[in-house]
C-alpha atoms as a PDB file:
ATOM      1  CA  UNK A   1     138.008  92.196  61.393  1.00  0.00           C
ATOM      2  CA  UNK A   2     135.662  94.610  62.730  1.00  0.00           C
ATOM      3  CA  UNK A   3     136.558  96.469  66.165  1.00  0.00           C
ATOM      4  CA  UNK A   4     133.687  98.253  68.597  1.00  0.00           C
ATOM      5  CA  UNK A   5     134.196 100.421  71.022  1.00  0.00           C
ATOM      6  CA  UNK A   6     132.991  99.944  74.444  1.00  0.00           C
ATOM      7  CA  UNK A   7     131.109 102.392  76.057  1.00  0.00           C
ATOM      8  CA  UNK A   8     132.782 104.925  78.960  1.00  0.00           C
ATOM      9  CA  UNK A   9     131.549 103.873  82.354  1.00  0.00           C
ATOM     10  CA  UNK A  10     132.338 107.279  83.328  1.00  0.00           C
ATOM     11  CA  UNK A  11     129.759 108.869  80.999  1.00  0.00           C
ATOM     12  CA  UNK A  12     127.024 106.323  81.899  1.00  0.00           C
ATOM     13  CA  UNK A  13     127.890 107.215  85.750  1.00  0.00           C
ATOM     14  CA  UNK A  14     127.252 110.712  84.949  1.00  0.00           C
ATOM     15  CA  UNK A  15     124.198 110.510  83.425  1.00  0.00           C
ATOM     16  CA  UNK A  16     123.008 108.565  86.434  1.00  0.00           C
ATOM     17  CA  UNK A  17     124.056 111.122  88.733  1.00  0.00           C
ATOM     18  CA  UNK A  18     122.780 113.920  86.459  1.00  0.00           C
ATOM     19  CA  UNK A  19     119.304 112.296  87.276  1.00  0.00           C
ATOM     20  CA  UNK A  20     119.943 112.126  90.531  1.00  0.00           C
ATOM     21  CA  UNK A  21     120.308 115.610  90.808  1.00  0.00           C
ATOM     22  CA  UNK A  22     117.046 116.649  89.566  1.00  0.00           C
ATOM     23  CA  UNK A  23     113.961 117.925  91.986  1.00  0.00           C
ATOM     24  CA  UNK A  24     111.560 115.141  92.835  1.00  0.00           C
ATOM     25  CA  UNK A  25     109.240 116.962  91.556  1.00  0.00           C
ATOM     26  CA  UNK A  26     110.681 116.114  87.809  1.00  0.00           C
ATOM     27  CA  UNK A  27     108.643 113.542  85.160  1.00  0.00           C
ATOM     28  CA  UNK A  28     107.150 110.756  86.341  1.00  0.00           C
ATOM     29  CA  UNK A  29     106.836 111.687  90.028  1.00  0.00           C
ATOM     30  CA  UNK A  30     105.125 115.092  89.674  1.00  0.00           C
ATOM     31  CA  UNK A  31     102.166 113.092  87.856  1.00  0.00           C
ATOM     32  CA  UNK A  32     102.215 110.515  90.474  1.00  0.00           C
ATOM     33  CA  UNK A  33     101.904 113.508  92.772  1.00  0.00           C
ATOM     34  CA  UNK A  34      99.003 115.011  90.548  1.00  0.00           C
ATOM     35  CA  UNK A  35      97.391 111.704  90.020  1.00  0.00           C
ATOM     36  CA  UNK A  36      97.610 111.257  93.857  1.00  0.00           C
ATOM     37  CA  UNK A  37      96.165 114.480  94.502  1.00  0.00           C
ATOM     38  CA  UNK A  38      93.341 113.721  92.187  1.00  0.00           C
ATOM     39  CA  UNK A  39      92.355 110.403  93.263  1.00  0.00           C
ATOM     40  CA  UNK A  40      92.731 110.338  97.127  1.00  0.00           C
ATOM     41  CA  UNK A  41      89.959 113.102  97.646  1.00  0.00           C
ATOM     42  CA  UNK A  42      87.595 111.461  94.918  1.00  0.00           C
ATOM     43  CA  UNK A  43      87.837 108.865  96.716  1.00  0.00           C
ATOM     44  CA  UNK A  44      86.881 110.098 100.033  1.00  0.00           C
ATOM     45  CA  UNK A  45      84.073 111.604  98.399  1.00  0.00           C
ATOM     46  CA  UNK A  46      82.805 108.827  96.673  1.00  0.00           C
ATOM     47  CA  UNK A  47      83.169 107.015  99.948  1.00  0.00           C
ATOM     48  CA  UNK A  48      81.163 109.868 101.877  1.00  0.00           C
ATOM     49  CA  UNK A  49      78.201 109.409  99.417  1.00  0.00           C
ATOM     50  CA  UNK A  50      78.179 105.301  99.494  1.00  0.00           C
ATOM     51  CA  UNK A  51      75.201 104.138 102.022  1.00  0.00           C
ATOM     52  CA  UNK A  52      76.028 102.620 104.870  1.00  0.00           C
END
């Protein structure tokens, strides 16, 4: 008979918190935040230019 082991709660807790802990600026948001900063004034220009 085979035996597994089951993973330590404790370790995935810590890597949850270890995520926590980083900047917002880390990964995915910081290209939100570039996308955003991209987009928003295109599209305020592109507005600008559209007849009325």
């Amino acid at each position: 008979m085979e035996s597994r082991q089951v993973p330590d709660l404790t370790q995935a807790s810590n890597m949850s918190s270890d995520e926590a802990s980083r900047s917002p600026l880390a990964g995915e948001l910081l290209d939100l935040y570039v996308a955003m900063t991209i987009v928003i004034p295109l599209a305020f220009l592109l507005k600008s230019l559209w007849p009325s």
